[in-house]
Protein backbone atom coordinates (compact mmCIF):
# COMPACT_ATOMS: atom_id res chain seq x y z
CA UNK A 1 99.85 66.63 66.01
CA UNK A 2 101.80 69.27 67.47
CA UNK A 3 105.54 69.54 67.70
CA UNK A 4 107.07 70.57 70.30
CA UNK A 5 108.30 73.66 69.61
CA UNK A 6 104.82 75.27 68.57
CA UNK A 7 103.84 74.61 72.69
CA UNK A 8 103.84 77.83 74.98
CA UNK A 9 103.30 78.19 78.51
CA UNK A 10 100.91 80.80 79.31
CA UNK A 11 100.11 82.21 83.27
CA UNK A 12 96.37 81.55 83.22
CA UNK A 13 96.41 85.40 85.06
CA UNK A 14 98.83 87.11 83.59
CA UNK A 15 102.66 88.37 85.03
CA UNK A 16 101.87 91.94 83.48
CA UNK A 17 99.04 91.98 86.24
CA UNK A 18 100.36 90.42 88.78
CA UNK A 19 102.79 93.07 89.85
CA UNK A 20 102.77 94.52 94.10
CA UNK A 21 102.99 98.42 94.80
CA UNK A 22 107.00 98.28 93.47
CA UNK A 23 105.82 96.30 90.30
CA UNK A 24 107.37 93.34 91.21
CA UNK A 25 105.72 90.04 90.03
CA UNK A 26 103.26 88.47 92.95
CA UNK A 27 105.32 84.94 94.00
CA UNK A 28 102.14 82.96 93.71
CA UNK A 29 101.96 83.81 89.75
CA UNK A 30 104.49 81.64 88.70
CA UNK A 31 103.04 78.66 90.63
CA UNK A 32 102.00 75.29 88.39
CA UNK A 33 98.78 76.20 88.92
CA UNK A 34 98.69 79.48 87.08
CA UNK A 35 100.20 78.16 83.87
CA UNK A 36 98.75 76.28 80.73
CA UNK A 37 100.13 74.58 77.77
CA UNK A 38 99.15 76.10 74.35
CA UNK A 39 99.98 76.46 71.06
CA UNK A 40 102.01 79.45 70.36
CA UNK A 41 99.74 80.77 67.37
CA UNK A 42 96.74 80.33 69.73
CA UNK A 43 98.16 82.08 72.82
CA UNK A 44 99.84 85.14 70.43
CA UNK A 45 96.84 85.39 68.34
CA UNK A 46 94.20 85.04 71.48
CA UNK A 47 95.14 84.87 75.01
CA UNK A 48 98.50 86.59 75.24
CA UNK A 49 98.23 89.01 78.68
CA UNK A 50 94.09 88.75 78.72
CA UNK A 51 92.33 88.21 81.98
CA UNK A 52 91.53 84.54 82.73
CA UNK A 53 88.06 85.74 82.18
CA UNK A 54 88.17 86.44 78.74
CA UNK A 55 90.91 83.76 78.34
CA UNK A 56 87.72 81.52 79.01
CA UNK A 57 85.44 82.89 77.08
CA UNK A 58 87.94 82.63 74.13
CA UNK A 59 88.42 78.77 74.90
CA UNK A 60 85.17 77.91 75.84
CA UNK A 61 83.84 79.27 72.48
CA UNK A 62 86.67 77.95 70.12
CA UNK A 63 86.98 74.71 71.21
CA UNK A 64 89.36 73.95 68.53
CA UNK A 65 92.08 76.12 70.58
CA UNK A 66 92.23 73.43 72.96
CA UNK A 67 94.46 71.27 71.35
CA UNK A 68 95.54 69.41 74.52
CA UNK A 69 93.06 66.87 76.31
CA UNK A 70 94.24 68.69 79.81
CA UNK A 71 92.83 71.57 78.78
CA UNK A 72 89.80 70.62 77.42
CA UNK A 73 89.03 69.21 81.04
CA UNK A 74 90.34 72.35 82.71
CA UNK A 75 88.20 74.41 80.53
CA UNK A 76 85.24 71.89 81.12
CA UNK A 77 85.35 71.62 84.82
């Protein structure tokens, strides 16, 4: 199991991208839908400010990163 305080929230497209022309953070980045719960090794180690492209790719190849059922099925679909 996983305890609580090993969970991160990631944005699924990062805030360091998602900037306008005075580098302020795009309002639609912070939305539920841009965020995932991981572990916090997994999303230092791995995903941490990567493109949801090769956020994928990382997933969808090391299916052990995918701790919680939700995102096996986002992954998956």
């Amino acid at each position: 199991p996983v305890a609580k305080t090993d969970i991160e929230i990631e944005h699924w497209y990062p805030r360091s991208k998602a900037r306008d022309e005075k580098n302020r953070v795009l309002p639609w980045c912070n939305n539920i839908g841009n965020l995932i719960a991981i572990t916090r090794k997994v999303n230092q180690n791995k995903l941490n400010a990567k493109p949801p492209q090769e956020k994928y790719e990382i997933l969808i190849n090391n299916p052990q990163y995918c701790t919680f059922h939700h995102n096996k099925k986002f992954i998956k679909d």
